[in-house]
Protein backbone atom coordinates (compact mmCIF):
# COMPACT_ATOMS: atom_id res chain seq x y z
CA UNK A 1 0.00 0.00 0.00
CA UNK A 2 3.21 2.76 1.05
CA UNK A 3 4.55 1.52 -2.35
CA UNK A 4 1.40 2.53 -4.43
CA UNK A 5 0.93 5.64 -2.26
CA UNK A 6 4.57 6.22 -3.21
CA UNK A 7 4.58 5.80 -7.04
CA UNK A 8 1.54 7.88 -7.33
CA UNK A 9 3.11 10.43 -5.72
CA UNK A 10 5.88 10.23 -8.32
CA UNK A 11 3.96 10.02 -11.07
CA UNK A 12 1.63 13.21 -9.25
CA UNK A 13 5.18 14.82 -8.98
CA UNK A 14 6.15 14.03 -12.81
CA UNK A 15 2.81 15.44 -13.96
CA UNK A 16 3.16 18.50 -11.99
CA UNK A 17 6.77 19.30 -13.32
CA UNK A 18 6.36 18.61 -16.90
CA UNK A 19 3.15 21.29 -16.41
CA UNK A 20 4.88 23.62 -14.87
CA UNK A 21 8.14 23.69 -17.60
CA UNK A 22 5.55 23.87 -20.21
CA UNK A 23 3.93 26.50 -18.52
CA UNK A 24 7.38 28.52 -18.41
CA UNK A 25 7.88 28.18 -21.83
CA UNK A 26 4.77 29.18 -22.42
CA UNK A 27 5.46 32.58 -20.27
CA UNK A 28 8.27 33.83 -22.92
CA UNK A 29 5.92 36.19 -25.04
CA UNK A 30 4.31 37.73 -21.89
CA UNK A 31 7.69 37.88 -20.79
CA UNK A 32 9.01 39.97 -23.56
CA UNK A 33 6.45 42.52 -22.60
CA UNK A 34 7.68 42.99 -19.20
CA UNK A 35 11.01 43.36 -20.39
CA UNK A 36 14.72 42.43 -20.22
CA UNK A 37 14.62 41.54 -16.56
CA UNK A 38 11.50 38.82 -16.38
CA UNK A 39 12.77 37.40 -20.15
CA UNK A 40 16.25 36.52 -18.12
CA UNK A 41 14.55 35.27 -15.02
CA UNK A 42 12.04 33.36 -17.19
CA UNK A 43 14.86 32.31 -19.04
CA UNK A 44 17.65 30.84 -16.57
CA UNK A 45 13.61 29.02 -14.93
CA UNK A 46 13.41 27.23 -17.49
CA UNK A 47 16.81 26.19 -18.35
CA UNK A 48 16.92 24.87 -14.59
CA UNK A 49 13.40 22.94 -14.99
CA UNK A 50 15.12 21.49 -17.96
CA UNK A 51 18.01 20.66 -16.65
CA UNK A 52 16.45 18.73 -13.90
CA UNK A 53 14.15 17.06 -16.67
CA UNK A 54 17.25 15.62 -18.98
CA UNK A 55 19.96 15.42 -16.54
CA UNK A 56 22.69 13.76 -18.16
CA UNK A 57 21.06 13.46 -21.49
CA UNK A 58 22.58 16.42 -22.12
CA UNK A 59 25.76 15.64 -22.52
CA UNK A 60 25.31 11.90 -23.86
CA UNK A 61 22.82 12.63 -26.54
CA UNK A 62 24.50 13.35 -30.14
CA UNK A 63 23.97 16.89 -31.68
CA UNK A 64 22.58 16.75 -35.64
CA UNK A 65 24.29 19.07 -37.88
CA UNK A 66 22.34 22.19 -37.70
CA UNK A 67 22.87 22.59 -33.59
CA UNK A 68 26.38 21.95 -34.31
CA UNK A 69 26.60 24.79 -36.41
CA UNK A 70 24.66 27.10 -34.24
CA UNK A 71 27.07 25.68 -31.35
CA UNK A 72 30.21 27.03 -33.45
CA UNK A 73 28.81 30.68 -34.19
CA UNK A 74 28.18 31.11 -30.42
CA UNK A 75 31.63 29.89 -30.00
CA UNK A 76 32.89 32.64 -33.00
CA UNK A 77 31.24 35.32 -30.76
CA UNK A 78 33.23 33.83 -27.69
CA UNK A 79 36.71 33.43 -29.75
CA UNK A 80 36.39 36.90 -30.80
CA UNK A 81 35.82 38.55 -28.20
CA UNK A 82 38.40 37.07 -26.47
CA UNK A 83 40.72 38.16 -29.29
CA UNK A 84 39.69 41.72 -28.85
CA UNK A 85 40.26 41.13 -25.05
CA UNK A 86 43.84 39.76 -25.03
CA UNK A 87 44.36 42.64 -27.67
CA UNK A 88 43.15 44.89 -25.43
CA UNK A 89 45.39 43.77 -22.63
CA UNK A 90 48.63 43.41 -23.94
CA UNK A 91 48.81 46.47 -26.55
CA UNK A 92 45.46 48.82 -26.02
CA UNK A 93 45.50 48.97 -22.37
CA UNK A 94 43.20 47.15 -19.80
CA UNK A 95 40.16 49.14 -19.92
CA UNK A 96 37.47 47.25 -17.59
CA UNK A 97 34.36 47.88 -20.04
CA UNK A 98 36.79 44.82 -22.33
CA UNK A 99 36.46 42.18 -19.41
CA UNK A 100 32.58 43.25 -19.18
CA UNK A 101 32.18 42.34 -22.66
CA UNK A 102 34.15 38.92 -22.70
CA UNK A 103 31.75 37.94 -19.37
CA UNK A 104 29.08 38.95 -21.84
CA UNK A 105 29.98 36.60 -24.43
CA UNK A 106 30.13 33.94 -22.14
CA UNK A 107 26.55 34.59 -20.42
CA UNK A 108 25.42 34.74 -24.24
CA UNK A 109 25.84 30.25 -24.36
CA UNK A 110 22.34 30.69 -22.04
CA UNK A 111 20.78 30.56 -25.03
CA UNK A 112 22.30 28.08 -27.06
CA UNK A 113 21.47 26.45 -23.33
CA UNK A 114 17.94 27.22 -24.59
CA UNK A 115 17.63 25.97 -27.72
CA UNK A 116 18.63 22.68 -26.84
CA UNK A 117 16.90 21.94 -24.23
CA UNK A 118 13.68 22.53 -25.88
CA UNK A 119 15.15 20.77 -28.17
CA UNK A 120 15.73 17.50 -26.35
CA UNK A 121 12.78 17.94 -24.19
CA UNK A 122 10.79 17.69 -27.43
CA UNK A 123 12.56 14.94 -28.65
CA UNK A 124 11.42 13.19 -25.39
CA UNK A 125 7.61 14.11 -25.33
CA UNK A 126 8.13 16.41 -22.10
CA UNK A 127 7.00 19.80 -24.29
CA UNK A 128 3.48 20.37 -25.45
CA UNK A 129 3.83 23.63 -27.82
CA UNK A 130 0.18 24.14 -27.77
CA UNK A 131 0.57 25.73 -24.47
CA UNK A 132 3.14 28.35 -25.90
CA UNK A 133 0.55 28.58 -29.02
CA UNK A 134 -2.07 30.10 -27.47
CA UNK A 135 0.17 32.24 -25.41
CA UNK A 136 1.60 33.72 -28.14
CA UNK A 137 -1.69 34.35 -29.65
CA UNK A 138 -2.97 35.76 -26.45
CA UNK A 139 -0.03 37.98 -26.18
CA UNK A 140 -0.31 39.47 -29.69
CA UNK A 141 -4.26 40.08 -29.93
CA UNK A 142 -4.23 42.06 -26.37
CA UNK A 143 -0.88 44.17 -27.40
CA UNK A 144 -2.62 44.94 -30.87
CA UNK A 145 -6.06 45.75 -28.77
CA UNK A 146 -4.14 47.65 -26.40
CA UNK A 147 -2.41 49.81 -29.36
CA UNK A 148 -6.14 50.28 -31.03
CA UNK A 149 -6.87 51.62 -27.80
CA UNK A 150 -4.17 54.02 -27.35
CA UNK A 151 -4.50 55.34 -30.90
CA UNK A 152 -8.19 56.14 -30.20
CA UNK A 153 -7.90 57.39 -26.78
CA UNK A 154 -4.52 58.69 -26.50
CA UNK A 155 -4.00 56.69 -23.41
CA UNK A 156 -3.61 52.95 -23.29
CA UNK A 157 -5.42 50.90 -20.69
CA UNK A 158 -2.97 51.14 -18.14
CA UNK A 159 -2.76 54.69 -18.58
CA UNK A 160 0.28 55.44 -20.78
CA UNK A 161 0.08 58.22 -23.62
CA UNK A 162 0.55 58.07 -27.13
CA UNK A 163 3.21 59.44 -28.88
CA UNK A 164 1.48 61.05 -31.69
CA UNK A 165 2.58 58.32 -35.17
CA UNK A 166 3.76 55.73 -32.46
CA UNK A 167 1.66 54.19 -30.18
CA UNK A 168 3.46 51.72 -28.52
CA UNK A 169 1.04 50.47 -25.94
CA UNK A 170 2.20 48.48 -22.72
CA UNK A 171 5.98 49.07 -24.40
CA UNK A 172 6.16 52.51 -23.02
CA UNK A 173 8.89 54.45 -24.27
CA UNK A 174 10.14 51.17 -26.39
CA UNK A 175 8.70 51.88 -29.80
CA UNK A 176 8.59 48.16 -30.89
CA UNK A 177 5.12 47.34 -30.39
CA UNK A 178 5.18 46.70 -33.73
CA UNK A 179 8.04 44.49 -33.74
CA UNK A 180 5.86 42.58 -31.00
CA UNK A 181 2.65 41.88 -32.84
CA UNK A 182 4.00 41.10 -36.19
CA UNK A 183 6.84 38.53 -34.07
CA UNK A 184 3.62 36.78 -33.19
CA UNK A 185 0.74 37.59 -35.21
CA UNK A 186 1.10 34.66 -37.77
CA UNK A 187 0.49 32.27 -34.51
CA UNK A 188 -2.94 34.24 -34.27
CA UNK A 189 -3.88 33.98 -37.67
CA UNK A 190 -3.32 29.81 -37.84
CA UNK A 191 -4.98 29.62 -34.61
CA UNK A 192 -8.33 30.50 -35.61
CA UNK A 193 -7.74 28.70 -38.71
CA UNK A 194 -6.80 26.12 -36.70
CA UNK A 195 -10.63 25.69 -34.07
CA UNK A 196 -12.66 26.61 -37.31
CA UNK A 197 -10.80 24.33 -39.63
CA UNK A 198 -14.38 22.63 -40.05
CA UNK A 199 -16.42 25.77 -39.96
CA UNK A 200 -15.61 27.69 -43.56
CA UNK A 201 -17.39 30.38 -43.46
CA UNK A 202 -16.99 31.36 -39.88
CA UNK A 203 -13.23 30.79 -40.65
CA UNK A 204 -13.38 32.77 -43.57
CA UNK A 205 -14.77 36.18 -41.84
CA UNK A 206 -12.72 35.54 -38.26
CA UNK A 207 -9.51 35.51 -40.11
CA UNK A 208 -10.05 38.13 -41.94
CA UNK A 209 -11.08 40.45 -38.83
CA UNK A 210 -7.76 38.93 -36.93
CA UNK A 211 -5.72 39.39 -39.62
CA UNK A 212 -7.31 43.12 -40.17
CA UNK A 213 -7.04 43.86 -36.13
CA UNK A 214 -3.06 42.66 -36.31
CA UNK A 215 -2.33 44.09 -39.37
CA UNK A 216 -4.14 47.91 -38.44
CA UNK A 217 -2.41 47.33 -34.88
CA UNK A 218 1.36 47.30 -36.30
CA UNK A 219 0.17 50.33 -38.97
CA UNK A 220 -0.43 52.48 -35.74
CA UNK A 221 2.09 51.89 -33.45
CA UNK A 222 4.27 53.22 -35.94
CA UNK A 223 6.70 50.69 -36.64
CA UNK A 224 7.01 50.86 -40.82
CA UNK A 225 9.32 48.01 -41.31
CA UNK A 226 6.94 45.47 -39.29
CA UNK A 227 4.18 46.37 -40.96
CA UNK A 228 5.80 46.07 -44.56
CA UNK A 229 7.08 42.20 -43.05
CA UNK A 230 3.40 41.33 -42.09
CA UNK A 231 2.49 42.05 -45.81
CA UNK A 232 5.49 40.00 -46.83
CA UNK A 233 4.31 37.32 -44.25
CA UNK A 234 1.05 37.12 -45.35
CA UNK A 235 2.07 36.67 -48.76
CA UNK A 236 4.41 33.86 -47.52
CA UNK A 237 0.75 32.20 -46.11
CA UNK A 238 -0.96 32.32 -48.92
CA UNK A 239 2.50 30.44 -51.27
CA UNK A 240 2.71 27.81 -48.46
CA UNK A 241 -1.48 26.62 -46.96
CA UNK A 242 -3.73 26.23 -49.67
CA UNK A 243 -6.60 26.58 -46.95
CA UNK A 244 -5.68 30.28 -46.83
CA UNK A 245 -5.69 31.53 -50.17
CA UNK A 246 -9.05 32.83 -50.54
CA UNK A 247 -8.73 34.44 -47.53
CA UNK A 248 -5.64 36.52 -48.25
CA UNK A 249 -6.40 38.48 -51.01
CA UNK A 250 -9.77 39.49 -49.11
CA UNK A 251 -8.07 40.24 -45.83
CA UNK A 252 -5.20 42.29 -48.34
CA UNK A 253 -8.23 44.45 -49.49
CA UNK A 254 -10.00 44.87 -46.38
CA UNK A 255 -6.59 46.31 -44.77
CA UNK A 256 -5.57 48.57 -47.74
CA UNK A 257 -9.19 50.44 -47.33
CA UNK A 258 -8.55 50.59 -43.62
CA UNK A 259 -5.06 51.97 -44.18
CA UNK A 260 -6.22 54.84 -47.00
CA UNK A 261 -9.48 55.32 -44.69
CA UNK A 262 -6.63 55.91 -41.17
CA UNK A 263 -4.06 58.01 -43.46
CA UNK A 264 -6.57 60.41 -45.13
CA UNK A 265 -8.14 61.51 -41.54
CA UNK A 266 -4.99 61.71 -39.54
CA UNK A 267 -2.50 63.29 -41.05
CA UNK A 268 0.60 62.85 -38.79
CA UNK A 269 0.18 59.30 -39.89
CA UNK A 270 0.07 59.92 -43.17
CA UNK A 271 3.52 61.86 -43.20
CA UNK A 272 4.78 58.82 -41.22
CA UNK A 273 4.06 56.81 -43.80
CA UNK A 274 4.76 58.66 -46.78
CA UNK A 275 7.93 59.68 -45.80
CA UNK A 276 8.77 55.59 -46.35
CA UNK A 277 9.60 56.15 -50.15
CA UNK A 278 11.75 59.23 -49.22
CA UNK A 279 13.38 57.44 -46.64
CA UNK A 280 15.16 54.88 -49.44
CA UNK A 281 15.72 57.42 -51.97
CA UNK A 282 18.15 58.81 -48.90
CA UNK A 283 19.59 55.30 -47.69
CA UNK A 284 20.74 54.47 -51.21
CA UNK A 285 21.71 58.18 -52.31
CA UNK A 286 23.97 58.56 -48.93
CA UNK A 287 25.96 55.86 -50.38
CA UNK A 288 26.40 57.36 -53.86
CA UNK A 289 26.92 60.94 -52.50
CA UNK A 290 29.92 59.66 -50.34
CA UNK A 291 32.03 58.19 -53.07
CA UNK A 292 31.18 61.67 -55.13
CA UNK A 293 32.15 63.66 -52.71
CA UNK A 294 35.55 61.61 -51.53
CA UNK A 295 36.32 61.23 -55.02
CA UNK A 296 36.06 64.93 -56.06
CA UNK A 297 37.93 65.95 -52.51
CA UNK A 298 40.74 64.46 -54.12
CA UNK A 299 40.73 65.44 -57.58
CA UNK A 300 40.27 69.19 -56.56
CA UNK A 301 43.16 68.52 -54.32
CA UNK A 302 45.38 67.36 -56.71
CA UNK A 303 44.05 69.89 -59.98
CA UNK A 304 44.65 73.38 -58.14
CA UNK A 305 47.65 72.53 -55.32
CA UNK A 306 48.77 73.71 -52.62
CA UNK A 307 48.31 77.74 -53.75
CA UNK A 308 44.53 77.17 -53.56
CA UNK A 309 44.13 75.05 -50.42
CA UNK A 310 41.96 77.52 -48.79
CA UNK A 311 39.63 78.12 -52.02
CA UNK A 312 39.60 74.36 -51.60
CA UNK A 313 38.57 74.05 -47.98
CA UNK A 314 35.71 76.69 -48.89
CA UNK A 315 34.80 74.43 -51.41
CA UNK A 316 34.89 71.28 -49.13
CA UNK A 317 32.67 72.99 -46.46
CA UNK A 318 30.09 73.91 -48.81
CA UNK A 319 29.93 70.30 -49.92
CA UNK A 320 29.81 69.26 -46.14
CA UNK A 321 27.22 71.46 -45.73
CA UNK A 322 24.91 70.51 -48.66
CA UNK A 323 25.86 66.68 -47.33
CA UNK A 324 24.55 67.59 -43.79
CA UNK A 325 21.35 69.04 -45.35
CA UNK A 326 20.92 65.64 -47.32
CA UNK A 327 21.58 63.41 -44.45
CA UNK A 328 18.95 64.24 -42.06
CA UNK A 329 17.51 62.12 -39.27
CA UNK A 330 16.16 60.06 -41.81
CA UNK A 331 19.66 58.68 -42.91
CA UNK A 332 20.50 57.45 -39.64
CA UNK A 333 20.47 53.69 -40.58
CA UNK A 334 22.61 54.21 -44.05
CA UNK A 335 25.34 55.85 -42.34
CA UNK A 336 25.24 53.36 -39.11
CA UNK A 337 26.03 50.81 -41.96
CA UNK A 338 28.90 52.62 -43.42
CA UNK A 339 30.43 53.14 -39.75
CA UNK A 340 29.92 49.30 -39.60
CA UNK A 341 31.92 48.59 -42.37
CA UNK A 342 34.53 50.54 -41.03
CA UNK A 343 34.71 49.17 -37.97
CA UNK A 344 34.69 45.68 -39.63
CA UNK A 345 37.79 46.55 -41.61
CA UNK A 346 39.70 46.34 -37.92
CA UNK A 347 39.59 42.86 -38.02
CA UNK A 348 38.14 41.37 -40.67
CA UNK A 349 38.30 37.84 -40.22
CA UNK A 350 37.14 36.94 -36.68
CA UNK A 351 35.27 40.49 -35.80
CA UNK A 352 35.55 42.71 -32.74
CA UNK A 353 33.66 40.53 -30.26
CA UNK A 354 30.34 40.94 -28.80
CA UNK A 355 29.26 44.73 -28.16
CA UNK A 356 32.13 46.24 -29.71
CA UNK A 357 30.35 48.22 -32.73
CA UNK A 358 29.75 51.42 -29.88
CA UNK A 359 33.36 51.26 -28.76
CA UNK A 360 35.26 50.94 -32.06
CA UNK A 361 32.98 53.48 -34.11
CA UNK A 362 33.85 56.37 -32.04
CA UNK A 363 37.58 55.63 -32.37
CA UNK A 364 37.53 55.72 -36.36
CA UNK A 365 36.61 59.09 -36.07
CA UNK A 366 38.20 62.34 -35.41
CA UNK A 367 38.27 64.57 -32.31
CA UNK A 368 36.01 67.44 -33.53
CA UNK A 369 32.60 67.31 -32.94
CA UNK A 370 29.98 69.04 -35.18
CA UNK A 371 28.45 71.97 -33.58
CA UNK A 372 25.75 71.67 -30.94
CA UNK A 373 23.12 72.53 -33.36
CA UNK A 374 23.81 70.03 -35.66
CA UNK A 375 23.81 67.44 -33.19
CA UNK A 376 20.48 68.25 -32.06
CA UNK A 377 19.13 68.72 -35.42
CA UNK A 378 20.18 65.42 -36.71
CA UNK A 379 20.39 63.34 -33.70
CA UNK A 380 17.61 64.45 -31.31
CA UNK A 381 15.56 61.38 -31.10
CA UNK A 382 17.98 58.86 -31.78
CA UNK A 383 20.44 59.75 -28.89
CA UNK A 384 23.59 59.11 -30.79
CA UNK A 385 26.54 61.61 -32.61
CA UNK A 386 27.72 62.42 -35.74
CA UNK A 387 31.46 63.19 -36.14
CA UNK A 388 32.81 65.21 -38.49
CA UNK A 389 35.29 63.18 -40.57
CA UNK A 390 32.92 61.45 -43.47
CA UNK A 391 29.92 61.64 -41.55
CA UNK A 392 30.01 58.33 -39.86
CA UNK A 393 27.04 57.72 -36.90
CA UNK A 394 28.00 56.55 -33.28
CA UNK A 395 25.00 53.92 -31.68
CA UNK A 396 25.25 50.99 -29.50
CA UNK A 397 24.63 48.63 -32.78
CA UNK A 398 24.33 49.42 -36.62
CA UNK A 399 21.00 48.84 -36.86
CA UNK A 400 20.96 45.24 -38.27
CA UNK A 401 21.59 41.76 -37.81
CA UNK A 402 24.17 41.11 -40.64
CA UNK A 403 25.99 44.36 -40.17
CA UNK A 404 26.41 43.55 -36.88
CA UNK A 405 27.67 39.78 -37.13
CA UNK A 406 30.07 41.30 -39.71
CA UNK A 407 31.15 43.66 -36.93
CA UNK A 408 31.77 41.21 -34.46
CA UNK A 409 32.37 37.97 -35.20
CA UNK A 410 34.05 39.08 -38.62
CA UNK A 411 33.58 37.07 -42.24
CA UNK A 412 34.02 33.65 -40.19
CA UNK A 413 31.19 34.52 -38.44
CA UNK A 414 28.95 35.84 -41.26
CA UNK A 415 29.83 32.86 -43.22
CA UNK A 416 28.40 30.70 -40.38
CA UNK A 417 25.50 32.70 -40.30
CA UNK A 418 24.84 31.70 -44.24
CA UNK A 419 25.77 28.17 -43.91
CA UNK A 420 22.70 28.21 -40.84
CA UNK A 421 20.46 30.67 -43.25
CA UNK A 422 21.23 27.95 -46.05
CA UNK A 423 20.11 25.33 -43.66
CA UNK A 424 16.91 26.59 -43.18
CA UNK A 425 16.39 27.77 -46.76
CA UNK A 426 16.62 23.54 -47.50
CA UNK A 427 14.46 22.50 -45.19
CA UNK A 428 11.73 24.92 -46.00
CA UNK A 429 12.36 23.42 -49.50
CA UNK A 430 12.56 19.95 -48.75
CA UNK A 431 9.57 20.13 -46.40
CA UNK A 432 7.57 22.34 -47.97
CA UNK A 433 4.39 19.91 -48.67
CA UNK A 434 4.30 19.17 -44.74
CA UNK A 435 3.03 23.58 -44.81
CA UNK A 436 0.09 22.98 -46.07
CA UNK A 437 -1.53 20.59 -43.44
CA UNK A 438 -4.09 21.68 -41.31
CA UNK A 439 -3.21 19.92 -37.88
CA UNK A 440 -1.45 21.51 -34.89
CA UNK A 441 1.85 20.80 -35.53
CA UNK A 442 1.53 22.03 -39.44
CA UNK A 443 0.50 25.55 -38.09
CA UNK A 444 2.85 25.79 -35.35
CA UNK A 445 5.64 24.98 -37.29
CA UNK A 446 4.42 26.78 -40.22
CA UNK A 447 3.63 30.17 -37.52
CA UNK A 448 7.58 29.49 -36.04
CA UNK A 449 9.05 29.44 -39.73
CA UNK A 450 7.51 32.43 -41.48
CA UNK A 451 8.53 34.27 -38.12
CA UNK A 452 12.24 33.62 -38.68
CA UNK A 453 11.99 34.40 -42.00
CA UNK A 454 10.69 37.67 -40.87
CA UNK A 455 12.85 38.13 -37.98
CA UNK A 456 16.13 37.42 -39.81
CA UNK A 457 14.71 39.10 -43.20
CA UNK A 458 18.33 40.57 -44.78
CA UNK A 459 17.38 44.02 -45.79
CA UNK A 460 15.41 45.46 -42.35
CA UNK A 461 16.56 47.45 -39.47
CA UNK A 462 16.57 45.88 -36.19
CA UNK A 463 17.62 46.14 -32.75
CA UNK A 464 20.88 43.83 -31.62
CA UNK A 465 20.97 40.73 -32.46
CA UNK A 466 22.78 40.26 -28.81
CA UNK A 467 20.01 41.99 -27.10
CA UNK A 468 18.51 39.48 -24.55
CA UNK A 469 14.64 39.80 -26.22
CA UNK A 470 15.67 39.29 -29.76
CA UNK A 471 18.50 36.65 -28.89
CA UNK A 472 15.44 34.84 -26.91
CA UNK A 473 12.99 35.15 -29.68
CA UNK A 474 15.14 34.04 -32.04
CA UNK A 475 16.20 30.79 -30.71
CA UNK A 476 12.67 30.42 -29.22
CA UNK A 477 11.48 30.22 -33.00
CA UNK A 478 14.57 28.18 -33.99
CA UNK A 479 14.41 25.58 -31.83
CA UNK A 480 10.54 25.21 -32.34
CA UNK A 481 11.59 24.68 -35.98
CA UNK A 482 14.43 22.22 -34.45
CA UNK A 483 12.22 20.19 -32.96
CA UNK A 484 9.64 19.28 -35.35
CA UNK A 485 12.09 18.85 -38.07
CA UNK A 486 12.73 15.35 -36.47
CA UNK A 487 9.35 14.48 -36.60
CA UNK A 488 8.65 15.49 -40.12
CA UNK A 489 8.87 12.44 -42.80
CA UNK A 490 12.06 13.81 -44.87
CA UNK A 491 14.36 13.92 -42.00
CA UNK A 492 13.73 10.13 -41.06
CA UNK A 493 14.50 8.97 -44.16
């Protein structure tokens, strides 16, 4: 009888813990919302839980070639930053803000931790991802209500203000509300799909209004780039489920009336937004305009000598000038990318290491500042400086996720990056019949891989790629992906 009492006990216990790491897991979009602080806690929770689930399986179990990848480009972002540290020691000078960063790149393997212990834990049955399903969708649909809210009543429901074209709900002074909702929007979208998969018409008109809500949701708060990657996303839905295609095009419509109806009655949106087109006629002519203006520095040098050197510098200042009134706040991100480039021609194999970029940018440059004014003019909002010598931009990252892999961990490190990126690209390829199934784990997988291709998409601006919520979601989506690529028919063959 003590024996029975005792193995239910057990198996009471067992139920109880494999609820409660599920339930963790589960917690990572709310988490995101609260911030840095409750993602780490969250995180370093579950990585215990799962520790005590696998044990020793850990380090007996055989990693398949994609973790083993991933494994060597956190390892790049360790070797290189210990590079820059021992450089830093023995001919730099010990400055303590080097150790900081090496620590950094250390705490960084918590989420490689991450990834494969959801990994194995899926492998084993302990994870249910339906749990983290609908908490993702319950996480996007309140932020995006929450941002309706705010954009119609200034305020959101806990009080904080709008600010004006960005309404960034329970983000606060973090304008990436946006970023939120469209990082989980597509799990929305397949869940309601996914409990009216027998009702079509129902289906038909509930989508549509979820996809409308999300979509209108990332318009207001501001945040161009996500809303142009939910377009892209949706398109994505209707090439891979067949189940969705009428739907699409309909839900397309319904949001382009909604956006001309918004734009034509509030007009601060409608500059926000039309200022898009303007915004990549300046990205690509900053590029052109600095090897003009370098190359005709040095002709004019060279055609009128050394007797005309102040005619020259008059010359030169009037072109800095006219440069200045071309690069305004709205050129930000081409000239971050410039600065990265320079600061990736330090060490161009192996990188800086991890949180270099804001260290290393402001030595390329020289001494002089511009004058107050044009600080504030052209760097007001975005809290950064611009130096004098070829208008290079100071910030704590360049701005995206390439640029700054280039940065610091160097062309090793980017090549890694495409050998993982060319990974994926195969088995969306390989697996791309598996999409268009309409049971739980088509649409969660399906949900987790148009997300990475959105979160990783080449061409946008981002935060840092090292930054603890976009590290998290990242490998959150990844090793969702991970896991049911074992299960899928291709990889057992």
């Amino acid at each position: 009888m003590l024996k029975s009492v005792t193995n239910l006990n057990k198996k009471n216990f067992s139920i109880d813990s494999i609820l409660l790491i599920n339930l963790v897991l589960a917690f990572f979009p709310i988490s995101f919302v609260l911030g840095n602080l409750i993602t780490n806690i969250n995180l370093v929770l579950f990585c215990v839980l799962g520790i005590f689930h696998l044990r020793s399986k850990i380090l007996t179990t055989k990693f398949n070639l994609p973790i083993k990848i991933i494994f060597l480009l956190f390892f790049l972002i360790f070797f290189s930053t210990s590079l820059s540290f021992v450089k830093s020691l023995y001919f730099d000078g010990y400055e303590y803000i080097h150790l900081v960063r090496l620590i950094k790149s250390v705490i960084f393997f918590r989420f490689f931790l991450m990834l494969i212990i959801i990994y194995f834990l899926s492998e084993l049955g302990i994870l249910n991802l339906k749990y983290f399903f609908i908490s993702a969708v319950f996480s996007s649909l309140i932020v995006s209500l929450d941002v309706l809210y705010q954009y119609i009543f200034g305020v959101n429901i806990i009080g904080l203000i709008s600010y004006g074209h960005h309404n960034s709900g329970f983000f606060g002074d973090e304008l990436i509300a946006g970023s939120f909702i469209q990082n989980f929007s597509f799990f929305s979208i397949f869940f309601v799909t996914l409990i009216l998969k027998n009702k079509n018409y129902l289906r038909f008109i509930l989508t549509t209004i979820i996809i409308c809500i999300l979509g209108t949701s990332i318009m207001l708060s501001g945040n161009r780039m996500p809303f142009i990657l939910f377009l892209f996303g949706l398109l994505l839905v209707f090439l891979f489920n067949n189940k969705l295609r009428k739907i699409i095009p309909v839900s397309l419509i319904c949001l382009f009336i909604l956006f001309k109806f918004i734009l034509s009655s509030d007009k601060t949106m409608e500059g926000n937004y039309q200022s898009m087109y303007g915004n990549i006629q300046y990205i690509v002519g900053i590029f052109v305009l600095e090897s003009i203006s370098e190359n005709d520095s040095e002709k004019n040098y060279e055609a009128q000598g050394s007797s005309t050197m102040t005619k020259e510098k008059d010359q030169q200042s009037s072109l800095h000038r006219k440069k200045l009134s071309f690069l305004n706040d709205r050129t930000y991100r081409a000239r971050l990318f410039l600065t990265a480039l320079d600061t990736w021609k330090k060490n161009k194999i192996f990188g800086n290491g991890i949180k270099s970029f804001r260290i290393d940018c402001d030595k390329l440059q020289d001494k002089d500042l511009l004058d107050e004014s044009s600080i504030y003019e052209y760097n007001l909002w975005m809290h950064a400086f611009l130096k004098s010598k070829k208008n290079r931009l100071c910030s704590s990252h360049p701005h995206n996720y390439y640029f700054e892999i280039l940065t610091e961990t160097g062309i090793v490190g980017l090549f890694v990056t495409l050998m993982i990126a060319s990974l994926f690209v195969v088995f969306i390829l390989k697996n791309f019949k598996f999409f268009k199934g309409n049971n739980i784990e088509n649409f969660i997988l399906l949900a987790a891989t148009i997300s990475l291709i959105l979160a990783v998409f080449p061409i946008k601006s981002s935060g840092s790629v090292f930054s603890t919520n976009n590290a998290a979601y990242i490998i959150l989506v990844s090793s969702i992906i991970l896991s049911y690529k074992k299960k899928l028919p291709t990889s057992r063959t």
